[in-house]
C-alpha atoms as a PDB file:
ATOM      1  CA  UNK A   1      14.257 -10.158   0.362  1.00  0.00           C
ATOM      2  CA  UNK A   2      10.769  -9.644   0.932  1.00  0.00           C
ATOM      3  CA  UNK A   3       8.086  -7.128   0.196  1.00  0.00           C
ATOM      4  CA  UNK A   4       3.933  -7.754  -0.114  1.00  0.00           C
ATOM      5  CA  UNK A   5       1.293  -8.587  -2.333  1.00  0.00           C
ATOM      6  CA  UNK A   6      -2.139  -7.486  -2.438  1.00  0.00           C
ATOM      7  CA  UNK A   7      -4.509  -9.713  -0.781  1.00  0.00           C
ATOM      8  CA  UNK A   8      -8.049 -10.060  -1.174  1.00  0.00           C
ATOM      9  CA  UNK A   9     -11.116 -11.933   1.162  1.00  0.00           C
ATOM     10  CA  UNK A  10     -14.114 -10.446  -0.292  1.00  0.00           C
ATOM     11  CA  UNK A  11     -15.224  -7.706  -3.057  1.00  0.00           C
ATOM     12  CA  UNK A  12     -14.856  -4.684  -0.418  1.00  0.00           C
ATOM     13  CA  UNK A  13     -11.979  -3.042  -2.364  1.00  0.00           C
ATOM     14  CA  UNK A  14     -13.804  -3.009  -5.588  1.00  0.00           C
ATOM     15  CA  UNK A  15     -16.611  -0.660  -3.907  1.00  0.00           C
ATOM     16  CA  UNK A  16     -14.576   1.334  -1.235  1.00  0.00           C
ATOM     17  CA  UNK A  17     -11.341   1.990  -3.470  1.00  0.00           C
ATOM     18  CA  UNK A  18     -11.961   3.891  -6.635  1.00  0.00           C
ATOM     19  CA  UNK A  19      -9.054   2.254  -8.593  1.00  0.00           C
ATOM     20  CA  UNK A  20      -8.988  -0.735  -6.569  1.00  0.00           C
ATOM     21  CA  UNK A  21      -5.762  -2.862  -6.906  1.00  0.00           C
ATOM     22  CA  UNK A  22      -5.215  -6.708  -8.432  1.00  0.00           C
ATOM     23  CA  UNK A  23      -5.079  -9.403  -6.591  1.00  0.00           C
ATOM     24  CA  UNK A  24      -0.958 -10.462  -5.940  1.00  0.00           C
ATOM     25  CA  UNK A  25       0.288  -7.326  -7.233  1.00  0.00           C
ATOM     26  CA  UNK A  26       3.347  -5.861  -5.660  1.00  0.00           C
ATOM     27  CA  UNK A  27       2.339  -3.216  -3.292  1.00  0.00           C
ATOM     28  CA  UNK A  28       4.015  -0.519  -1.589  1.00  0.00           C
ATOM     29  CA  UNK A  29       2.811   1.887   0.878  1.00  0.00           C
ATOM     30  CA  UNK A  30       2.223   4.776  -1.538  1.00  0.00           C
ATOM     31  CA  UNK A  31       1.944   7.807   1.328  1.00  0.00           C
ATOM     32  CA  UNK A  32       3.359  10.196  -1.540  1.00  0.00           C
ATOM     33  CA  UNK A  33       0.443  10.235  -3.046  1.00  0.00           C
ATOM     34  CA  UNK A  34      -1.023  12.354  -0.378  1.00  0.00           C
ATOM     35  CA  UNK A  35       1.547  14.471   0.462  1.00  0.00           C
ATOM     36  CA  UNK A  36       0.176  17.737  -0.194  1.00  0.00           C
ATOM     37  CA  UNK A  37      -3.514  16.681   0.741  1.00  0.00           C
ATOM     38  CA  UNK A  38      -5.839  18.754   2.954  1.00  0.00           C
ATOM     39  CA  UNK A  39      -8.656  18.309   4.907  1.00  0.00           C
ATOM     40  CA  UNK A  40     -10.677  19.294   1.768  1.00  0.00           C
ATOM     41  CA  UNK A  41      -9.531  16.470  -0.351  1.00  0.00           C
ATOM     42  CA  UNK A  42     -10.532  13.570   1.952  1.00  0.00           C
ATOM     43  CA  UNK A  43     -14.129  12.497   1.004  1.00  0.00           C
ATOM     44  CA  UNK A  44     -15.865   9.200  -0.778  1.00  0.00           C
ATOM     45  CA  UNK A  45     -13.287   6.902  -1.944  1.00  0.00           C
ATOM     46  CA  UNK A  46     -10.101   8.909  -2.079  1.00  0.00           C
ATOM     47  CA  UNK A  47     -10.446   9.407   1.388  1.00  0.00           C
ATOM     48  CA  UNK A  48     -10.529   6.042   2.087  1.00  0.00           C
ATOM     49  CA  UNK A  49      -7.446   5.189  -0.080  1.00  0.00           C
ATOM     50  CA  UNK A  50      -5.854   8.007   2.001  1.00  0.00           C
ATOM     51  CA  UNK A  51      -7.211   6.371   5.229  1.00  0.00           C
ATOM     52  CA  UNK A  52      -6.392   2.558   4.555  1.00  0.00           C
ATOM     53  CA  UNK A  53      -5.066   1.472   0.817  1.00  0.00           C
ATOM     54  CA  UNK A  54      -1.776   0.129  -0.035  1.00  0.00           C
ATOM     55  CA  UNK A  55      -0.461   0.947  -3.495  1.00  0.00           C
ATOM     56  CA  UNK A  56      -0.525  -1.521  -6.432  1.00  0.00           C
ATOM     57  CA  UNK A  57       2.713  -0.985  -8.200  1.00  0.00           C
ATOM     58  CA  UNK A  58       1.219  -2.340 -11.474  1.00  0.00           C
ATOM     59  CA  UNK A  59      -2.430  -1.082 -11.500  1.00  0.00           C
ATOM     60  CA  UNK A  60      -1.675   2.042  -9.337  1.00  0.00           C
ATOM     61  CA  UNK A  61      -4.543   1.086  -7.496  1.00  0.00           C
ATOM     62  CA  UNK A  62      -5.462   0.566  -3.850  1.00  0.00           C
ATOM     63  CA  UNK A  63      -5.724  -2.565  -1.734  1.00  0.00           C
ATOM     64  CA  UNK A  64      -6.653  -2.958   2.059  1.00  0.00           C
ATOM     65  CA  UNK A  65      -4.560  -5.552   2.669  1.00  0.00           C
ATOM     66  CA  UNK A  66      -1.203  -6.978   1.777  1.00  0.00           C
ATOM     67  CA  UNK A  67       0.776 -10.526   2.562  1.00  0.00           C
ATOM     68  CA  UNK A  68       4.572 -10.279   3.004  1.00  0.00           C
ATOM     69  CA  UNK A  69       6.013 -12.525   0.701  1.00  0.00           C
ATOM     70  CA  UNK A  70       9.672 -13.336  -0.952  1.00  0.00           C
ATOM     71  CA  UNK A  71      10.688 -11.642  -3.846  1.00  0.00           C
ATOM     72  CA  UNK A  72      13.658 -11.904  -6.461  1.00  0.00           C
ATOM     73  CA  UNK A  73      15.956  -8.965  -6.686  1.00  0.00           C
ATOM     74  CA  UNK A  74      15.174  -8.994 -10.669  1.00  0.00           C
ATOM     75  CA  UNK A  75      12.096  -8.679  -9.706  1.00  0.00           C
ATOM     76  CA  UNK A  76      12.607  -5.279  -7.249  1.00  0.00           C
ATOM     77  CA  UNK A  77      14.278  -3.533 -10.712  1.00  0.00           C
ATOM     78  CA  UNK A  78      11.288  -4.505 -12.668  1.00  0.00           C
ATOM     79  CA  UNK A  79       8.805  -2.755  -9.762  1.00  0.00           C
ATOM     80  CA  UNK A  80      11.467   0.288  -8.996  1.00  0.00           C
ATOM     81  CA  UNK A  81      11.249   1.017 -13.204  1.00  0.00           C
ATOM     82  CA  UNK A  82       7.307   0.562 -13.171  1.00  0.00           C
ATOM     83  CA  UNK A  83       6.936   2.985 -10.126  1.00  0.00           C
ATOM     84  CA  UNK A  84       9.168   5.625 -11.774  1.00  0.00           C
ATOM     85  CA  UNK A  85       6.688   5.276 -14.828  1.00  0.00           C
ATOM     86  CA  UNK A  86       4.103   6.013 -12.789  1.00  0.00           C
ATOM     87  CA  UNK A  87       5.678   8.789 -11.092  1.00  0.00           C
ATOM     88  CA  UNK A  88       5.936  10.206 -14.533  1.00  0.00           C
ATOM     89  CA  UNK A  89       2.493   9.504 -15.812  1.00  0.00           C
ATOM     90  CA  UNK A  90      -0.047   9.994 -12.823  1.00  0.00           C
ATOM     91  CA  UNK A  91       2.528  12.224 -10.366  1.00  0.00           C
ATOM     92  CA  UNK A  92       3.980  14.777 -12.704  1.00  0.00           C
ATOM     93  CA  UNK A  93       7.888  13.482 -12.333  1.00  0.00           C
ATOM     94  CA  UNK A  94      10.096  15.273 -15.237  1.00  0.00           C
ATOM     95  CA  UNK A  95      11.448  12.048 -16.507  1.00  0.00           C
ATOM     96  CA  UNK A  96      11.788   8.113 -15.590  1.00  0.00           C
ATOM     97  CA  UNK A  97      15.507   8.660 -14.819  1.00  0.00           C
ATOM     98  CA  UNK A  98      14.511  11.639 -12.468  1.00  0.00           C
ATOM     99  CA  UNK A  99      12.301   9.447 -11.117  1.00  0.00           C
ATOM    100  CA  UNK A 100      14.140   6.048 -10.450  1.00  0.00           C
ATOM    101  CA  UNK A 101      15.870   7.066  -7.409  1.00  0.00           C
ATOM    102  CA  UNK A 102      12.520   8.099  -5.623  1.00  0.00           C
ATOM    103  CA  UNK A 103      10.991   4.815  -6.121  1.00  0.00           C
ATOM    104  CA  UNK A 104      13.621   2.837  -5.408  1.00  0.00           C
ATOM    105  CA  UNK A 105      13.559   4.789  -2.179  1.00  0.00           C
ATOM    106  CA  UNK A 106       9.936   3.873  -1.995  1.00  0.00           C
ATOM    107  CA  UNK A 107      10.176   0.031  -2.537  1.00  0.00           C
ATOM    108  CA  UNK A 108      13.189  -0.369  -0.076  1.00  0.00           C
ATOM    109  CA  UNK A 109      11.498   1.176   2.657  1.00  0.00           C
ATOM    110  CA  UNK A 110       8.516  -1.776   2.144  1.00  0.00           C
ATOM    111  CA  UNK A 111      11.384  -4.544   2.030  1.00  0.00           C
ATOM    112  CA  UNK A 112      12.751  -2.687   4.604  1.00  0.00           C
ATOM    113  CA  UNK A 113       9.148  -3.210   6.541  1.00  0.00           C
ATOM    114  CA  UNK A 114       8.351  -6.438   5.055  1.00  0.00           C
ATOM    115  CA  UNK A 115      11.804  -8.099   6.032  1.00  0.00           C
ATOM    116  CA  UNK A 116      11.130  -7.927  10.159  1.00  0.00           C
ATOM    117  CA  UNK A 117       7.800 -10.795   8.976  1.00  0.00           C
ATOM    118  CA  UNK A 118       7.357 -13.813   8.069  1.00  0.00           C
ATOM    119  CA  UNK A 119       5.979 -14.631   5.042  1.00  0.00           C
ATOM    120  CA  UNK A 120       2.091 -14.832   5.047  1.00  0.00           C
ATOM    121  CA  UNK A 121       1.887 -12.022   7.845  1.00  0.00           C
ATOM    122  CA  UNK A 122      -0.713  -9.493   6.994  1.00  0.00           C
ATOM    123  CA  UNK A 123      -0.096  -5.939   6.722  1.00  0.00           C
ATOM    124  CA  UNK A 124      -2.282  -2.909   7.103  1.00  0.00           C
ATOM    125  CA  UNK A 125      -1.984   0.994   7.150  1.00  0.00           C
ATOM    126  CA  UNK A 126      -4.046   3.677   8.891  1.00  0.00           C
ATOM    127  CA  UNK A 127      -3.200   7.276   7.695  1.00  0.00           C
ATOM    128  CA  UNK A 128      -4.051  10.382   9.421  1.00  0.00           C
ATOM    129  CA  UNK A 129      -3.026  13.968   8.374  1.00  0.00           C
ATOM    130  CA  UNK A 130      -1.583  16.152  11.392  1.00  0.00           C
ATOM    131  CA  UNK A 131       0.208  19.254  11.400  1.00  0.00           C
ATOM    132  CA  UNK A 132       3.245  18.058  10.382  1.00  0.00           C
ATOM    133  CA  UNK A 133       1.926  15.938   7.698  1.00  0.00           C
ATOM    134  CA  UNK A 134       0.404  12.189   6.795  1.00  0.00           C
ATOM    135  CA  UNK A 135       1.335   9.878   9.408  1.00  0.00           C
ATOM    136  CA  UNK A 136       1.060   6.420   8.477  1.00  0.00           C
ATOM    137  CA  UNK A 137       0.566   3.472  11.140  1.00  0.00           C
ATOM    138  CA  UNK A 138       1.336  -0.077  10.002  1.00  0.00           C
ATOM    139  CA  UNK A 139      -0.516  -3.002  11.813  1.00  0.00           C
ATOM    140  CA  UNK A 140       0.496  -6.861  11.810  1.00  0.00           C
ATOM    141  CA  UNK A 141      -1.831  -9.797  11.340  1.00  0.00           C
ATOM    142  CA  UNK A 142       0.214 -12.893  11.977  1.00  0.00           C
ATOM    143  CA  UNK A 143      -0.718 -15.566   9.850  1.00  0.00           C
ATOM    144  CA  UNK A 144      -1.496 -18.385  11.999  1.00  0.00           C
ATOM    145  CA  UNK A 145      -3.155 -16.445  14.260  1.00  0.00           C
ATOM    146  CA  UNK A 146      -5.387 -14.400  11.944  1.00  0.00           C
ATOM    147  CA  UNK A 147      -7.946 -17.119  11.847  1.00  0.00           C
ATOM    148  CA  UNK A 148      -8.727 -15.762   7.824  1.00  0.00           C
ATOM    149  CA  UNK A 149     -12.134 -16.758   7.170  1.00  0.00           C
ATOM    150  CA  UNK A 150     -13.266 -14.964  10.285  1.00  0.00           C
ATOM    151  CA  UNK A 151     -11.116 -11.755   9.657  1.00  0.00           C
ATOM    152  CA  UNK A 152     -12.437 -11.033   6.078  1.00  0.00           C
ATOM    153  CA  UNK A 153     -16.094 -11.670   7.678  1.00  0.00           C
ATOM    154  CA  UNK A 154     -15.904  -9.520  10.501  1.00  0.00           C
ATOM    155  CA  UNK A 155     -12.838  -7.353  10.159  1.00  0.00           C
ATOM    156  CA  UNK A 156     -13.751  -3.698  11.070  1.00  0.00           C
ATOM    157  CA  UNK A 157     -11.200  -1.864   8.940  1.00  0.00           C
ATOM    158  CA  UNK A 158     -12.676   1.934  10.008  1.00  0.00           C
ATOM    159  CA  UNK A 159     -12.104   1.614  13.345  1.00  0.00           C
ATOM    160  CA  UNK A 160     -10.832   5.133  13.862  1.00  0.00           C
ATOM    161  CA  UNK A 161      -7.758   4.280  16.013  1.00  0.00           C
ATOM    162  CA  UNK A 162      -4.595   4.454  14.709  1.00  0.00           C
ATOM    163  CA  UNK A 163      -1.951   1.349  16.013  1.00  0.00           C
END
């Protein structure tokens, strides 16, 4: 099983983000977040953690990027239990129990997108809000080609276009 970590190549998340997220936490896409967001609520740094972060599941924070990487399925309980906590404590769910079957939903569908990449392959998300809601985008940065030190240099990670 797979599912991603939080990547970092230079202190842009700790400026852009305004809980940024740890470097090689377990992240998740975190789209619920925004759910119910408007127009009105996307300015300075929550906008951009609308617009491009991943979720930390320990830190609740955001990240840019992620790497896919393998994971243990003790591990996956241990995430699924700390995401229901947070549901509870920052998202207004009645109870962990209520909660566990949401994020479990939640992690799967990031194995369920991390399993189709090879470990290593870089992961972003571009979110836009239409009228039927968020839609998120995922793009892929394969490892060997992503040519790292260049990418965290010159990366453009506003580009406006969704892929």
């Amino acid at each position: 099983m797979k599912l991603a970590r939080a990547i970092h190549f230079d202190e842009s998340d700790q400026r852009v983000f305004a809980s940024p997220a740890r470097t090689g936490e377990w992240c998740i896409s975190g789209g619920f977040e925004f759910s119910d967001w408007t127009e009105a609520d996307l300015t300075g740094k929550a906008r951009q953690a609308f617009a491009n972060g991943w979720f930390g599941l320990e830190t609740a924070g955001r990240v840019t990027f992620v790497a896919v990487t393998q994971i243990e399925a003790d591990e996956i309980d241990t995430l699924t239990r700390l995401l229901a906590r947070h549901f509870v404590t920052y998202f207004g769910a009645p109870s962990e129990e209520a909660a566990l079957p949401v994020a479990a939903e939640e992690i799967a569908q990031m194995a369920e997108l991390c399993d189709e990449h090879a470990p290593n392959t870089l992961l972003t998300v571009a979110r836009e809000l239409t009228e039927a809601g968020v839609r998120e985008a995922y793009r892929v940065i394969e490892s060997q080609s992503a040519g790292l030190d260049q990418f965290a240099i010159h990366g453009d990670l506003d580009d406006g276009h969704s892929h």
